[in-house]
PDB file of N, CA and C in Angstrom:
ATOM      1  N   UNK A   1      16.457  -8.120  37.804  1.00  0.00           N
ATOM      2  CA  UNK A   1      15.164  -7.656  37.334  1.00  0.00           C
ATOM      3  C   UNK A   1      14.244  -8.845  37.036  1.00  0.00           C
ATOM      4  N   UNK A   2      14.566  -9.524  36.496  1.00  0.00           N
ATOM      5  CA  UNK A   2      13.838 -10.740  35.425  1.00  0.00           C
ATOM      6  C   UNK A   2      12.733 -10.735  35.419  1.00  0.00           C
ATOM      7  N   UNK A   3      12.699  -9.745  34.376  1.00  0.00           N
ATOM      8  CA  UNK A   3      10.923  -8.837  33.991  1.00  0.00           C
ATOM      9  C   UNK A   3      11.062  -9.727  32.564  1.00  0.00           C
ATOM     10  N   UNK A   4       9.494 -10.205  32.270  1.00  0.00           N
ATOM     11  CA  UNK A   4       9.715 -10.836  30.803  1.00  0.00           C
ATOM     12  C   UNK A   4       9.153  -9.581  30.220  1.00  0.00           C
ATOM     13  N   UNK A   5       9.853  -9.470  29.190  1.00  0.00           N
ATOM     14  CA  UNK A   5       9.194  -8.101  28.404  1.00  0.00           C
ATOM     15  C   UNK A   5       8.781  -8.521  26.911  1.00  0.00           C
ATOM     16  N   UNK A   6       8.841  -9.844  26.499  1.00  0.00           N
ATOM     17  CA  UNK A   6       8.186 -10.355  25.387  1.00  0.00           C
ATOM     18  C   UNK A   6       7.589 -12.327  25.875  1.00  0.00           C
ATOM     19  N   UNK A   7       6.169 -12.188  25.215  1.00  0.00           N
ATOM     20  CA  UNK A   7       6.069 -13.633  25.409  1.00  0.00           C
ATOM     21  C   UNK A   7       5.380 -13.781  24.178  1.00  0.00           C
ATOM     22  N   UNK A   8       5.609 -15.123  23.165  1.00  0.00           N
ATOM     23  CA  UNK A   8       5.008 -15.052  21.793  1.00  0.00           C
ATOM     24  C   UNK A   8       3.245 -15.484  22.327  1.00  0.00           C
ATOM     25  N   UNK A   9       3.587 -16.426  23.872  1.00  0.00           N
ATOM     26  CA  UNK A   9       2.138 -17.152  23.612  1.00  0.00           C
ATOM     27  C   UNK A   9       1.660 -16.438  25.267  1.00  0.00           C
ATOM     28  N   UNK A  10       2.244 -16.268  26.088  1.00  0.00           N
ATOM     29  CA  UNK A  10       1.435 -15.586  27.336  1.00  0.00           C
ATOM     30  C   UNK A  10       1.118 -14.189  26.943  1.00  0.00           C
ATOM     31  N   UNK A  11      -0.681 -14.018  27.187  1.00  0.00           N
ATOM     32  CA  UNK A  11      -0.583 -12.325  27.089  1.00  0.00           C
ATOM     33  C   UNK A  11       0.396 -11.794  27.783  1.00  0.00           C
ATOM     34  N   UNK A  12       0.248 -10.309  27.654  1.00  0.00           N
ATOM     35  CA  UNK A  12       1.236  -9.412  28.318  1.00  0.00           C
ATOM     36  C   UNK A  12       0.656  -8.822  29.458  1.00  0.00           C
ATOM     37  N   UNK A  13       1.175  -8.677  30.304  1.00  0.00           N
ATOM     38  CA  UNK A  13       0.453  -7.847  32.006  1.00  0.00           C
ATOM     39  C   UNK A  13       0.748  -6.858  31.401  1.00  0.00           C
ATOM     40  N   UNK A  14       1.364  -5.707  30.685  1.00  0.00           N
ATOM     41  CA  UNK A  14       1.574  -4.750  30.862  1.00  0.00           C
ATOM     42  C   UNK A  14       0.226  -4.084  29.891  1.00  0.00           C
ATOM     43  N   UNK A  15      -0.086  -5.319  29.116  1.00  0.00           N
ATOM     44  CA  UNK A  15      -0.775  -4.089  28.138  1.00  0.00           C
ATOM     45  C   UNK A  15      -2.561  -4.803  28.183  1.00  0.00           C
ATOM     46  N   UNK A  16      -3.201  -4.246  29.032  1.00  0.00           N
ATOM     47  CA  UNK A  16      -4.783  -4.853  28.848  1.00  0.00           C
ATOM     48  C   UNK A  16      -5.421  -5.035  27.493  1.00  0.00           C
ATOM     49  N   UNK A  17      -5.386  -4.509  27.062  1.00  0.00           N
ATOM     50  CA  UNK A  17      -5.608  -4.957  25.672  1.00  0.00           C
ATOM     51  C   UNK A  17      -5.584  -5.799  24.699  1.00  0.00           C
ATOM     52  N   UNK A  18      -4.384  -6.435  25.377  1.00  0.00           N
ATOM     53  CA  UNK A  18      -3.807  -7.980  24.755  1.00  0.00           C
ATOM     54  C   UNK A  18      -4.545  -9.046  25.274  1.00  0.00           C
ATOM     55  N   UNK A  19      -5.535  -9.239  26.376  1.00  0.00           N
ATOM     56  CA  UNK A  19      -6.083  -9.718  26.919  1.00  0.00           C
ATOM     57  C   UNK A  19      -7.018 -10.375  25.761  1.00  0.00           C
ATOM     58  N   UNK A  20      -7.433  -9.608  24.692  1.00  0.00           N
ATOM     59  CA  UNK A  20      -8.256 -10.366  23.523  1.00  0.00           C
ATOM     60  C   UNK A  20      -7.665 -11.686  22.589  1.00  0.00           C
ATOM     61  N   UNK A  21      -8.716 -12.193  21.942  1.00  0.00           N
ATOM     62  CA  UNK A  21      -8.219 -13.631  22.042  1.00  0.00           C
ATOM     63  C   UNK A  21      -6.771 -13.210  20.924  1.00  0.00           C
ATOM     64  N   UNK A  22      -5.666 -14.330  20.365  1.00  0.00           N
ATOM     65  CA  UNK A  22      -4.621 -14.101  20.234  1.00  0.00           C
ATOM     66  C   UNK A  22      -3.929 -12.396  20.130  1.00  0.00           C
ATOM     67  N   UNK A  23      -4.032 -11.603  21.608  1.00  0.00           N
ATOM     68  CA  UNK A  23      -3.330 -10.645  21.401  1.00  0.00           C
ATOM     69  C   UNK A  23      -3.200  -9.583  20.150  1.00  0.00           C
ATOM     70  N   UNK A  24      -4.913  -9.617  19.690  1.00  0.00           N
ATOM     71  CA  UNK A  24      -5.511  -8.818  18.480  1.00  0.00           C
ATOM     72  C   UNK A  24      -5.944  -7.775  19.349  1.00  0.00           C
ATOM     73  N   UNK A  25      -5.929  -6.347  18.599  1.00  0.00           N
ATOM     74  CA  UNK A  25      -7.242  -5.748  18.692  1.00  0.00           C
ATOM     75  C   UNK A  25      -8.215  -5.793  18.113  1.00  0.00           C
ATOM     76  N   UNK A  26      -9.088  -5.130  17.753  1.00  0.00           N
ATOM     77  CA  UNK A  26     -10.490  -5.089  17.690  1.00  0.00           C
ATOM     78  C   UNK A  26      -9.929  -5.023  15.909  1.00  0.00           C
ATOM     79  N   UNK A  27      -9.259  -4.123  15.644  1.00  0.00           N
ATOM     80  CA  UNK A  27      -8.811  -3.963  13.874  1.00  0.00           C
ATOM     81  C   UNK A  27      -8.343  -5.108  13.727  1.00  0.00           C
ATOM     82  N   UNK A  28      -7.417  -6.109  14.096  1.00  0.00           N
ATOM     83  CA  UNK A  28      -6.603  -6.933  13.633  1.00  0.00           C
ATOM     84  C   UNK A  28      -5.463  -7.223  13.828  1.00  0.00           C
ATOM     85  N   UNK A  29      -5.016  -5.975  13.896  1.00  0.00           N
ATOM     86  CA  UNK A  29      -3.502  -5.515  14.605  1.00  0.00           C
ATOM     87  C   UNK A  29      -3.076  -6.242  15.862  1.00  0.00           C
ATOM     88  N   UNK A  30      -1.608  -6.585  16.048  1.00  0.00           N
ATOM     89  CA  UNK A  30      -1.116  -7.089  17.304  1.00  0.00           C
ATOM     90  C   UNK A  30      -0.671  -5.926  17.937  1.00  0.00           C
ATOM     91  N   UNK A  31      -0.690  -5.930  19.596  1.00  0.00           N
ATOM     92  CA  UNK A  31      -0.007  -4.976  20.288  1.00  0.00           C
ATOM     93  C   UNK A  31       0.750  -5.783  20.647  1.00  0.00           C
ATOM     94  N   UNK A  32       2.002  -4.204  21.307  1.00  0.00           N
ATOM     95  CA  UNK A  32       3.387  -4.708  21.253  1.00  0.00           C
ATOM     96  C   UNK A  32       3.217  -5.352  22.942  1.00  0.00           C
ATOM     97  N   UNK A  33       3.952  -6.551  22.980  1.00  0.00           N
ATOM     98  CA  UNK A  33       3.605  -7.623  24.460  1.00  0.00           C
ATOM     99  C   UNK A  33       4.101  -5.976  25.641  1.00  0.00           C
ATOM    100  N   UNK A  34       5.309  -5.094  25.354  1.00  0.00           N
ATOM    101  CA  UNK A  34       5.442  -4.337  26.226  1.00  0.00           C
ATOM    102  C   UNK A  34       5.977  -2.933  25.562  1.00  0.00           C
ATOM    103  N   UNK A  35       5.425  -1.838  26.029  1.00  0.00           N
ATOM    104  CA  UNK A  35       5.210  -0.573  25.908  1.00  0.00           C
ATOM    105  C   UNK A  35       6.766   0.295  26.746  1.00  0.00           C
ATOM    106  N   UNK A  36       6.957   1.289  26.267  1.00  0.00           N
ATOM    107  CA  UNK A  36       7.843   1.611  27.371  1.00  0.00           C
ATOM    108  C   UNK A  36       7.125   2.701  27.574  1.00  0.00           C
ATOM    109  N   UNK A  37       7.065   3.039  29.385  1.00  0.00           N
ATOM    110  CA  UNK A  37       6.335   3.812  29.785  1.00  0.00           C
ATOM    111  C   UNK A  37       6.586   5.276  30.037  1.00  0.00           C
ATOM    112  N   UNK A  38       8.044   5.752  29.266  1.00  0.00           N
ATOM    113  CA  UNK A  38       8.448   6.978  29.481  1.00  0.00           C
ATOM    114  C   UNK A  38       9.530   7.378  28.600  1.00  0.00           C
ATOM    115  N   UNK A  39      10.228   8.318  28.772  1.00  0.00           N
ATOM    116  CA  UNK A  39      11.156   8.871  27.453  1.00  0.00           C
ATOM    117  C   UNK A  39      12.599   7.897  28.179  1.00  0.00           C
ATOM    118  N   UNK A  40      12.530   7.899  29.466  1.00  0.00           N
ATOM    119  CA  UNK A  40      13.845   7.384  30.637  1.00  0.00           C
ATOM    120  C   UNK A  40      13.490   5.812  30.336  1.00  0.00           C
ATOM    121  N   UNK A  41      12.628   5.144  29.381  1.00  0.00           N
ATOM    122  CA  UNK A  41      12.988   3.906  29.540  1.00  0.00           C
ATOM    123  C   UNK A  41      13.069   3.513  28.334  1.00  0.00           C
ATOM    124  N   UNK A  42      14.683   2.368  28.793  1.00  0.00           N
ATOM    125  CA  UNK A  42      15.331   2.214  27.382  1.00  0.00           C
ATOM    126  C   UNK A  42      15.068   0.614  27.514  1.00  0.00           C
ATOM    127  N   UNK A  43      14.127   0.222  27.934  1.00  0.00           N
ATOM    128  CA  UNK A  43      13.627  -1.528  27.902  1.00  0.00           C
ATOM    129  C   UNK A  43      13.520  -1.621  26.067  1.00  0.00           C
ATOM    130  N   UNK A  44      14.182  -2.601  25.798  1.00  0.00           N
ATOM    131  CA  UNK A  44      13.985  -3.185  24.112  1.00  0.00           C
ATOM    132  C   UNK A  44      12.995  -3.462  23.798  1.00  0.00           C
ATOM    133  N   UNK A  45      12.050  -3.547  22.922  1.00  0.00           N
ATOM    134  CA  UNK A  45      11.308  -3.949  22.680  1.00  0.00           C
ATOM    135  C   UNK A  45      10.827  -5.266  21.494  1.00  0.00           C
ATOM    136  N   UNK A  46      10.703  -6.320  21.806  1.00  0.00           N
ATOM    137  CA  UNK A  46      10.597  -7.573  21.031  1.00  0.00           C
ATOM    138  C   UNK A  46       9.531  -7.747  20.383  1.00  0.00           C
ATOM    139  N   UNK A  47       9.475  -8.749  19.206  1.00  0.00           N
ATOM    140  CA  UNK A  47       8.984  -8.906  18.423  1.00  0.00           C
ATOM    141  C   UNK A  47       8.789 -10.098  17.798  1.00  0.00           C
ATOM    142  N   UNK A  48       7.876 -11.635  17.735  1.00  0.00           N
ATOM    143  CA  UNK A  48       8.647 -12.682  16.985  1.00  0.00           C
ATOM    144  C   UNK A  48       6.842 -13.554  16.436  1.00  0.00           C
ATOM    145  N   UNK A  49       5.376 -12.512  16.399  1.00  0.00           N
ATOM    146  CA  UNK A  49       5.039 -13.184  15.261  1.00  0.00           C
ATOM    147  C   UNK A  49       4.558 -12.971  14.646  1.00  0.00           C
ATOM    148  N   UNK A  50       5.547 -13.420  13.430  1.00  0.00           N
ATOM    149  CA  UNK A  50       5.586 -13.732  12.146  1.00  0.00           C
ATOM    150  C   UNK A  50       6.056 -14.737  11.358  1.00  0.00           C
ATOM    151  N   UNK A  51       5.884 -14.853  10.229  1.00  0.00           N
ATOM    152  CA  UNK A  51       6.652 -16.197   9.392  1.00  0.00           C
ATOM    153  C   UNK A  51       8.174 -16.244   9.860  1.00  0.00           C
ATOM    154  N   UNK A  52       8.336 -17.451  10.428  1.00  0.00           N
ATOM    155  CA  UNK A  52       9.507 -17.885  10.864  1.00  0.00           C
ATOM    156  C   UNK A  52      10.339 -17.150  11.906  1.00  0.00           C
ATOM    157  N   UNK A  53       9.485 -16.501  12.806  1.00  0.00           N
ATOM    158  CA  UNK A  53      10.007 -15.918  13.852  1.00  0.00           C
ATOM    159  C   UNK A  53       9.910 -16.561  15.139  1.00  0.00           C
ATOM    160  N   UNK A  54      11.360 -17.204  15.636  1.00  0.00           N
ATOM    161  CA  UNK A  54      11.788 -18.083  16.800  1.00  0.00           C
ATOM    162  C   UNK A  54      11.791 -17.777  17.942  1.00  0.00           C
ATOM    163  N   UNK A  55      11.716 -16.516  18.280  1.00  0.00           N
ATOM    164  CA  UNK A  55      11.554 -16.095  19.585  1.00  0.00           C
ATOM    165  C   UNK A  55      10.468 -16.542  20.377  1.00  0.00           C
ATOM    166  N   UNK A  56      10.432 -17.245  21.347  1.00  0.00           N
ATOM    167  CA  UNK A  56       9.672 -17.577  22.392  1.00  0.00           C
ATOM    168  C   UNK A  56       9.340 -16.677  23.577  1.00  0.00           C
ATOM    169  N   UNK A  57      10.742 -16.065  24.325  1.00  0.00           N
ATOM    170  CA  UNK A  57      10.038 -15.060  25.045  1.00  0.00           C
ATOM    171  C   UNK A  57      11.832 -14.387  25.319  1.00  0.00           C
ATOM    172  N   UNK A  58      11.753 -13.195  25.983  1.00  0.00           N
ATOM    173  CA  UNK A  58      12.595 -12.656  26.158  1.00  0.00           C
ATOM    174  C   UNK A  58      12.395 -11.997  27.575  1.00  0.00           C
ATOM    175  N   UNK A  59      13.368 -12.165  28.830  1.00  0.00           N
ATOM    176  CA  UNK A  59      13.252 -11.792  29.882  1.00  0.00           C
ATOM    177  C   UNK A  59      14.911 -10.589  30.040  1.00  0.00           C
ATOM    178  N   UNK A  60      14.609  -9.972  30.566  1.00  0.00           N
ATOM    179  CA  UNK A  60      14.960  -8.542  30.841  1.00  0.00           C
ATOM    180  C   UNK A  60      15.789  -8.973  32.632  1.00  0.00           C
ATOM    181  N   UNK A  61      17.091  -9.546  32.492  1.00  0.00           N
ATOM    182  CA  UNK A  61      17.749 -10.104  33.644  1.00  0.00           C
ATOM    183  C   UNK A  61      18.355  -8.736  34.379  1.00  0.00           C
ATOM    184  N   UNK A  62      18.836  -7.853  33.562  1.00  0.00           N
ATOM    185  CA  UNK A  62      19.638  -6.547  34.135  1.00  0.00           C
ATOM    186  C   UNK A  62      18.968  -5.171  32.941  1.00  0.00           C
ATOM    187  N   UNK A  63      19.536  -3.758  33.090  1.00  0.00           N
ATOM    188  CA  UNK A  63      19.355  -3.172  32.737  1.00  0.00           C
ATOM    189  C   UNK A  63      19.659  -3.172  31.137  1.00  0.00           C
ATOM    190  N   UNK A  64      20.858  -3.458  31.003  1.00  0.00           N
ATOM    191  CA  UNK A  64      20.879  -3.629  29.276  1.00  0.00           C
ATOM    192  C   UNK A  64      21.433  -5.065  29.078  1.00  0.00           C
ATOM    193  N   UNK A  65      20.534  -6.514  30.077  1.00  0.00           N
ATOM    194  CA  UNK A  65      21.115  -8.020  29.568  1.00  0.00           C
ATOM    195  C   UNK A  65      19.623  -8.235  29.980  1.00  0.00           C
ATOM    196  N   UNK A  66      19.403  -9.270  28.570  1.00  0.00           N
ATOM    197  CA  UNK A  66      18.168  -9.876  28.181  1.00  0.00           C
ATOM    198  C   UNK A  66      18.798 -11.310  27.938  1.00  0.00           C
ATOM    199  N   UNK A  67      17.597 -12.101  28.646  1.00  0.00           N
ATOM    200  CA  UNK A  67      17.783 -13.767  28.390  1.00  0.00           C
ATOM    201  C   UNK A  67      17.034 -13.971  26.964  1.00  0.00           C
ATOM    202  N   UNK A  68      17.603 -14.561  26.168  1.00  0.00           N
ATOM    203  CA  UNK A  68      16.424 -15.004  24.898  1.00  0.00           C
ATOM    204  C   UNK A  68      16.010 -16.684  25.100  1.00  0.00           C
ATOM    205  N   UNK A  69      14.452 -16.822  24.752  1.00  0.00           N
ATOM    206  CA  UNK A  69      14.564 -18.383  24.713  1.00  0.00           C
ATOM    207  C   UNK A  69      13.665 -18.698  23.734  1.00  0.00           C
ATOM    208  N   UNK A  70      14.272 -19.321  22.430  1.00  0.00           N
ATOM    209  CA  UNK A  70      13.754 -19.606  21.110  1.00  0.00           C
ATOM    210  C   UNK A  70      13.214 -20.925  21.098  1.00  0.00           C
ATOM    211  N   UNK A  71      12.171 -21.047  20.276  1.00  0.00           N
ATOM    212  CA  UNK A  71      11.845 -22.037  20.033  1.00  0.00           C
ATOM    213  C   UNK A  71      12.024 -22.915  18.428  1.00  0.00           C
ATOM    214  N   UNK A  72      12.375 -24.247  18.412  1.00  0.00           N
ATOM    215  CA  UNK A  72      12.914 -24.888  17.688  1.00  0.00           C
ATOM    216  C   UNK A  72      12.301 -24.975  16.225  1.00  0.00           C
ATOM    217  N   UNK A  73      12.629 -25.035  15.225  1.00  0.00           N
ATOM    218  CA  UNK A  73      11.968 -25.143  13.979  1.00  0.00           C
ATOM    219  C   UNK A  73      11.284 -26.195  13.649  1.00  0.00           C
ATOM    220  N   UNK A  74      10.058 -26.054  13.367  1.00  0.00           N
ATOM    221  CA  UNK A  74       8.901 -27.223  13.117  1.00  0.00           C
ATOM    222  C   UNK A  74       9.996 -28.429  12.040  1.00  0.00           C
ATOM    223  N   UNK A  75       9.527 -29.692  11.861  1.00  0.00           N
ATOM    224  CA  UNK A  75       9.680 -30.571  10.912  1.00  0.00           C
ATOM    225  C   UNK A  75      11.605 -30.477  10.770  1.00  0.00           C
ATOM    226  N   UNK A  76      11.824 -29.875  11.729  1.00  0.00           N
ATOM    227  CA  UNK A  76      13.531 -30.207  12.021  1.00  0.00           C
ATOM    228  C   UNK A  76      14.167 -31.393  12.893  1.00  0.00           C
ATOM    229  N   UNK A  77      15.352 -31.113  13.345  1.00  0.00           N
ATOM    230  CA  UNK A  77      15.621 -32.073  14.469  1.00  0.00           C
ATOM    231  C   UNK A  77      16.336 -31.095  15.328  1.00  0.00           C
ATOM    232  N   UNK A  78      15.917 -29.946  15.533  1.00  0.00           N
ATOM    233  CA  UNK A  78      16.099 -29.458  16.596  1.00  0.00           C
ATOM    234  C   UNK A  78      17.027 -28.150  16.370  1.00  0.00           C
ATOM    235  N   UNK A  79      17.135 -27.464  14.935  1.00  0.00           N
ATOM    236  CA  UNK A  79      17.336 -26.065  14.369  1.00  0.00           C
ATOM    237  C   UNK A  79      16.640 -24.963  14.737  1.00  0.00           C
ATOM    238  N   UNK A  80      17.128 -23.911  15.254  1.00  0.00           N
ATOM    239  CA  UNK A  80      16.640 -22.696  15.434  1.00  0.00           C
ATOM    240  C   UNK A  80      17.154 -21.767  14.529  1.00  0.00           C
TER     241      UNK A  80
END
């Protein structure tokens, strides 16, 4: 598959909306980087900002196997 279904810093293709500047809407609110488009889809759905949330992006390799790729903790030496 290797669909990314979360990116903290690329908008999302799936959702136009995110297209606004940091992935706000118009209220304030973040949308989710990906939507599932039916009751038959069991794609996970990710999540990572917030205070101290490491997730960088998450790609969708098979039906239920996801790659994760985190990013490192500021003012560390290389802790996630």
């Amino acid at each position: 598959m290797n669909r990314v279904v979360y990116d903290c810093i690329d908008p999302s293709p799936y959702n136009p909306v995110s297209q606004l500047s940091d992935q706000q809407t118009i209220d304030g609110e973040f949308q989710q980087f990906y939507t599932p488009v039916s009751a038959d889809d069991y794609t996970l759905v990710f999540e990572s900002r917030f205070e101290s949330g490491n997730l960088r992006r998450a790609i969708q390799v098979y039906e239920f196997e996801y790659d994760l790729i985190l990013k490192p903790d500021y003012n560390t030496r290389g802790y996630t």
